[in-house]
Protein backbone atom coordinates (compact mmCIF):
# COMPACT_ATOMS: atom_id res chain seq x y z
CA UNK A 1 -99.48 31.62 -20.53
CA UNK A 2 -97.91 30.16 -17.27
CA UNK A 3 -100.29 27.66 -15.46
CA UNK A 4 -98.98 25.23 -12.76
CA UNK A 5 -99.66 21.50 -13.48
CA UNK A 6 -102.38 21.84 -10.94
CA UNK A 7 -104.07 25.07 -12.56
CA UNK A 8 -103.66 23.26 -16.40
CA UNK A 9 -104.83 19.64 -14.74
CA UNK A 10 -107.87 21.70 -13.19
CA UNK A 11 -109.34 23.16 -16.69
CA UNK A 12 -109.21 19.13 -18.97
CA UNK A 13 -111.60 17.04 -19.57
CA UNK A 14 -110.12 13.26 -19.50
CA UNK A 15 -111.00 11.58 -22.28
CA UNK A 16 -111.63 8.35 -23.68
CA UNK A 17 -114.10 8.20 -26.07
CA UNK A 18 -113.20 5.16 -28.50
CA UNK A 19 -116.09 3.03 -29.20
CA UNK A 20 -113.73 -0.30 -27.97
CA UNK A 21 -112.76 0.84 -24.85
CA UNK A 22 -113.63 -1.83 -22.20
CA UNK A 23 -114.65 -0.99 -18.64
CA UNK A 24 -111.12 -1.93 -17.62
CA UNK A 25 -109.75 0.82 -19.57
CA UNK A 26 -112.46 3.09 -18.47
CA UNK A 27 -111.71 2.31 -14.76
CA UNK A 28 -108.36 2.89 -15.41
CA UNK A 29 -109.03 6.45 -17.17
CA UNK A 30 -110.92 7.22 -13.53
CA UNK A 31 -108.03 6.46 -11.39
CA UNK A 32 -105.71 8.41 -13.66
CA UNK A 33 -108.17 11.20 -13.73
CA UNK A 34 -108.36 11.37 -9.76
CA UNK A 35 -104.25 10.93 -9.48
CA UNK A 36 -103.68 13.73 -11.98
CA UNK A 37 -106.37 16.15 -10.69
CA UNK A 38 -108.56 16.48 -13.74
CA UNK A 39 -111.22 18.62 -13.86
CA UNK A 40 -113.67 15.33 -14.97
CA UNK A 41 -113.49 12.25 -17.08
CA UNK A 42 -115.02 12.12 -20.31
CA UNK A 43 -116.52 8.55 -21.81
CA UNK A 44 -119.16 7.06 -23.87
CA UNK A 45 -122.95 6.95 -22.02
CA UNK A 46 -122.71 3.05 -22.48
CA UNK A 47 -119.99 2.75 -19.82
CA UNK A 48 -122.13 4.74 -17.23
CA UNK A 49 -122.33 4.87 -14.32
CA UNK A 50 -119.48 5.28 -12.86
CA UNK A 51 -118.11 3.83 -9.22
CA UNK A 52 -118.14 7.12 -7.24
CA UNK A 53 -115.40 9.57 -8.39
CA UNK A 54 -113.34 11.81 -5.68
CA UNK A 55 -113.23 15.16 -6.63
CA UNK A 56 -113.61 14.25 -10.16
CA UNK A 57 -116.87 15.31 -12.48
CA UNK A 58 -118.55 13.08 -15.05
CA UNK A 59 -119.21 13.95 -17.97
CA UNK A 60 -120.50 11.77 -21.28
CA UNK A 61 -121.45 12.26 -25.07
CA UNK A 62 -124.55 12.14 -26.88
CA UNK A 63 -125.59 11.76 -30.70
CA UNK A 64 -121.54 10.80 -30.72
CA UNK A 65 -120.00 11.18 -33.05
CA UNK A 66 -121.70 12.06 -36.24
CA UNK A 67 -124.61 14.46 -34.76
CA UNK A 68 -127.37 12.97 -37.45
CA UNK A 69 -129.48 11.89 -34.97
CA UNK A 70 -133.22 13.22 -34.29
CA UNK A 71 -133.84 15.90 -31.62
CA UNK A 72 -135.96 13.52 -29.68
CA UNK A 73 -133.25 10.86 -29.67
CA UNK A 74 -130.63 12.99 -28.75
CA UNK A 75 -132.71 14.33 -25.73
CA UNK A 76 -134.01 11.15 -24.41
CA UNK A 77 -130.08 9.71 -24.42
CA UNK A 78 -129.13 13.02 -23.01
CA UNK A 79 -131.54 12.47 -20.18
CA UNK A 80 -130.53 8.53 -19.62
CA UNK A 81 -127.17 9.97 -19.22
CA UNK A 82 -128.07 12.44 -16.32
CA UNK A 83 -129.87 9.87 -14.50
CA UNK A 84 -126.60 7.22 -15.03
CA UNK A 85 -124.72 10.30 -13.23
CA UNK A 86 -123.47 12.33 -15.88
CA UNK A 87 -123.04 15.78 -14.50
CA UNK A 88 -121.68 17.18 -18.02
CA UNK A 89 -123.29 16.50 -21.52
CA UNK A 90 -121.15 17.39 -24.46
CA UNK A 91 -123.46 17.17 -27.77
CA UNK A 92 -122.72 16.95 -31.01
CA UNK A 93 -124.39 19.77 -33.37
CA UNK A 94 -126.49 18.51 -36.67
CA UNK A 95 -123.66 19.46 -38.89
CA UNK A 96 -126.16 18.78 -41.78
CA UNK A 97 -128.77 21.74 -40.21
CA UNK A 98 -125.41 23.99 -40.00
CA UNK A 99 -124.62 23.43 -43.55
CA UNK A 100 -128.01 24.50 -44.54
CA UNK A 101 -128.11 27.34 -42.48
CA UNK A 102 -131.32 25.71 -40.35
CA UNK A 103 -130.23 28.30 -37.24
CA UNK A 104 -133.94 26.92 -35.77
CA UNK A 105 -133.47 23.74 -36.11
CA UNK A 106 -130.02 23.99 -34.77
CA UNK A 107 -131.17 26.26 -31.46
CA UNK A 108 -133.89 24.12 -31.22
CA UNK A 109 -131.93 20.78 -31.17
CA UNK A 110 -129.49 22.57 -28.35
CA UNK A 111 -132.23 23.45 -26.38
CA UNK A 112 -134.09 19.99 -26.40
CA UNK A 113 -130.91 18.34 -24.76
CA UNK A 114 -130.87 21.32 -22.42
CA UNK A 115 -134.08 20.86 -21.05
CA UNK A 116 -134.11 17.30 -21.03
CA UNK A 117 -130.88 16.56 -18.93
CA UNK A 118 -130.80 19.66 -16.51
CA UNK A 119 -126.95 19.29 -16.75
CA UNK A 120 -123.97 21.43 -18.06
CA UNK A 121 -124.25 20.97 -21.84
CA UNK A 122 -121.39 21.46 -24.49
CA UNK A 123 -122.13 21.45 -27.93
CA UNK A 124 -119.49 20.34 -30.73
CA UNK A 125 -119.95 21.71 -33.70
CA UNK A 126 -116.67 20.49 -35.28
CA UNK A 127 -114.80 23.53 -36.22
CA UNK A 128 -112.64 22.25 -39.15
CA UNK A 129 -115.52 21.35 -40.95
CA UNK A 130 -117.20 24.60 -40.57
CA UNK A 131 -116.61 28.02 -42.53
CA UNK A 132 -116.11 30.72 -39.89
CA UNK A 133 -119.38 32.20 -41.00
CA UNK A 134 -120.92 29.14 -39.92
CA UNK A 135 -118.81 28.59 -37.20
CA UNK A 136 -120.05 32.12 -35.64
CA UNK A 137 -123.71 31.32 -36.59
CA UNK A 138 -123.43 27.87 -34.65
CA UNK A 139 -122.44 29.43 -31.70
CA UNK A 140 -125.02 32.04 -31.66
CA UNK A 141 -127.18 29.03 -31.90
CA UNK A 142 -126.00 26.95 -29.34
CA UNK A 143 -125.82 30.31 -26.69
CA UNK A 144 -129.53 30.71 -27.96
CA UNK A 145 -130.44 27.32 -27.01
CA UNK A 146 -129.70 27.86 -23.28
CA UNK A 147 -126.05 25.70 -23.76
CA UNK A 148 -123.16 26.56 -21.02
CA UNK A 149 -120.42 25.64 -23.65
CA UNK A 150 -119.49 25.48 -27.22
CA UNK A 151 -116.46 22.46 -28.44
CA UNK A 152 -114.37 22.30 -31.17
CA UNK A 153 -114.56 18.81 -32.22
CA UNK A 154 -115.14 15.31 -31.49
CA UNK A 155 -112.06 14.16 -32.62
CA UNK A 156 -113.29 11.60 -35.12
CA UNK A 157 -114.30 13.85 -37.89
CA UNK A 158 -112.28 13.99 -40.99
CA UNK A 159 -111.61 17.19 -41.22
CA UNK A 160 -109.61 17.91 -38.33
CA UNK A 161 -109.89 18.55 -34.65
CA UNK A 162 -109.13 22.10 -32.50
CA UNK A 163 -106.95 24.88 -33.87
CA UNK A 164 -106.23 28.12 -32.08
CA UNK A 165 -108.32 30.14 -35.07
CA UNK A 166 -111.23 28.25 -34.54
CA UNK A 167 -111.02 28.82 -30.87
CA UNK A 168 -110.36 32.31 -30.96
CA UNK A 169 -113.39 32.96 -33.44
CA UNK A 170 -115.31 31.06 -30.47
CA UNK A 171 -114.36 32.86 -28.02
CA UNK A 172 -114.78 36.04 -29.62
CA UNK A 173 -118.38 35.03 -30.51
CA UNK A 174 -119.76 33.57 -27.08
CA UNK A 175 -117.60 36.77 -25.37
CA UNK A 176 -117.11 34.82 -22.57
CA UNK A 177 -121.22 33.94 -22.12
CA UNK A 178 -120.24 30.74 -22.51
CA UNK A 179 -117.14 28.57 -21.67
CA UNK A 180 -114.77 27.24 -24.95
CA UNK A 181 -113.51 23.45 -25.12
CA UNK A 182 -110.84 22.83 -26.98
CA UNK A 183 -110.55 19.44 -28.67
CA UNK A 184 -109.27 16.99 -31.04
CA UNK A 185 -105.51 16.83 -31.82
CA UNK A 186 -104.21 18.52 -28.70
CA UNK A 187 -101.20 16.39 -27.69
CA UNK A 188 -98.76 18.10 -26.89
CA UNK A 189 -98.27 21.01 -23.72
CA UNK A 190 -97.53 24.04 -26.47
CA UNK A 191 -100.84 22.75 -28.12
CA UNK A 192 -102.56 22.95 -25.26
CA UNK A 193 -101.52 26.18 -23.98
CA UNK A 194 -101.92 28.03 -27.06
CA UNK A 195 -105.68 27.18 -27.79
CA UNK A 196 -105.44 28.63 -23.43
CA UNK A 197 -104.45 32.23 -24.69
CA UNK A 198 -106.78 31.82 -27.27
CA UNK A 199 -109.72 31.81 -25.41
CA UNK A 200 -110.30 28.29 -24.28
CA UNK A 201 -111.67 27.43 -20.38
CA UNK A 202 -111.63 23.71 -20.48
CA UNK A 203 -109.42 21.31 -22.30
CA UNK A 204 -110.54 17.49 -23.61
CA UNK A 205 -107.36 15.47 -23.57
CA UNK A 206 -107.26 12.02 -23.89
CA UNK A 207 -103.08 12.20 -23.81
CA UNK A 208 -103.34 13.98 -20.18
CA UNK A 209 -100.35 12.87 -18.90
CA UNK A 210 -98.26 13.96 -21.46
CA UNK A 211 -99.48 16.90 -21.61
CA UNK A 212 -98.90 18.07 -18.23
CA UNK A 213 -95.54 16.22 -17.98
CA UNK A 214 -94.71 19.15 -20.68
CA UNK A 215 -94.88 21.71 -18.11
CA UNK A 216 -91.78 23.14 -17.36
């Protein structure tokens, strides 16, 4: 795949999503984010809002980053986050309901945040922790629960974050329905493109720089 550092800049998320980050740091990840040309910044709903971005979407995380949290909860944070200015909501899936095969619950839990923020809504269902039999099944869950995109990973889990299988069973699932975000462990430009030809539209990067300072 051959992208220009615009067209690769365009399609990531800019992330920083560590539960210490101060609102320095967080400013900072904004003016990086507007200087490289990201497509938005990504950060925890406790540092919204955010001073008025140019040219740069918002986007947050809710019932980050273990997913355990009840429908209800998840919704009503989803919703605080739209009206702090998030324009993006990327949720994390009840891993526990995936396990158990609870497709309901798990359509039911997507839809909730759906309905209750009115914004874009991603759902990570953390790949590496998923069989691809469940992996497909959460997808078809999420798409049936109104969501616009299905993610990889938060990043935090312990079983691992993107890999270009996992993205490519995604992709082959939502059959381009839905977008595919790619995240957790991409740090490097090959990285990065590769999980691209697999089937991913969007990117969440928290080593952005790097990543398009890779391009040739």
């Amino acid at each position: 795949m051959t992208l220009t550092r615009a067209q690769l800049a365009s399609r990531i998320d800019h992330t920083l999503l560590k539960p210490e980050a101060t609102d320095a740091q967080v400013a900072a990840l904004c003016a990086e984010a507007e200087e490289l040309g990201t497509y938005s910044v990504c950060v925890s709903p406790a540092r919204l809002p955010l001073r008025p971005l140019h040219g740069v979407v918002v986007c947050t995380v809710v019932g980050f980053p273990g997913g355990a949290v009840r429908p209800e909860v998840k919704a009503a944070e989803a919703a605080q986050a739209a009206r702090d200015g998030a324009r993006e909501v990327d949720m994390v899936v009840d891993l526990g309901r995936v396990k158990a095969g609870d497709w309901d619950a798990v359509e039911a839990d997507v839809r909730g945040v759906v309905e209750a923020s009115g914004v874009l809504v991603k759902v990570i269902l953390e790949s590496a922790a998923l069989t691809r039999a469940e992996l497909v099944e959460a997808c078809r869950a999420s798409e049936r629960g109104g969501a616009q995109y299905v993610k990889t990973s938060t990043g935090f889990h312990p079983a691992g974050g993107a890999s270009v299988e996992a993205v490519r069973v995604m992709a082959e699932t939502v059959g381009g329905r839905l977008g595919v975000k790619a995240s957790g462990g991409i740090r490097d430009t090959a990285t990065a493109l590769a999980v691209l030809e697999a089937g991913a539209t969007r990117l969440g990067l928290s080593g952005t720089r790097a990543v398009l300072d890779g391009l040739a």
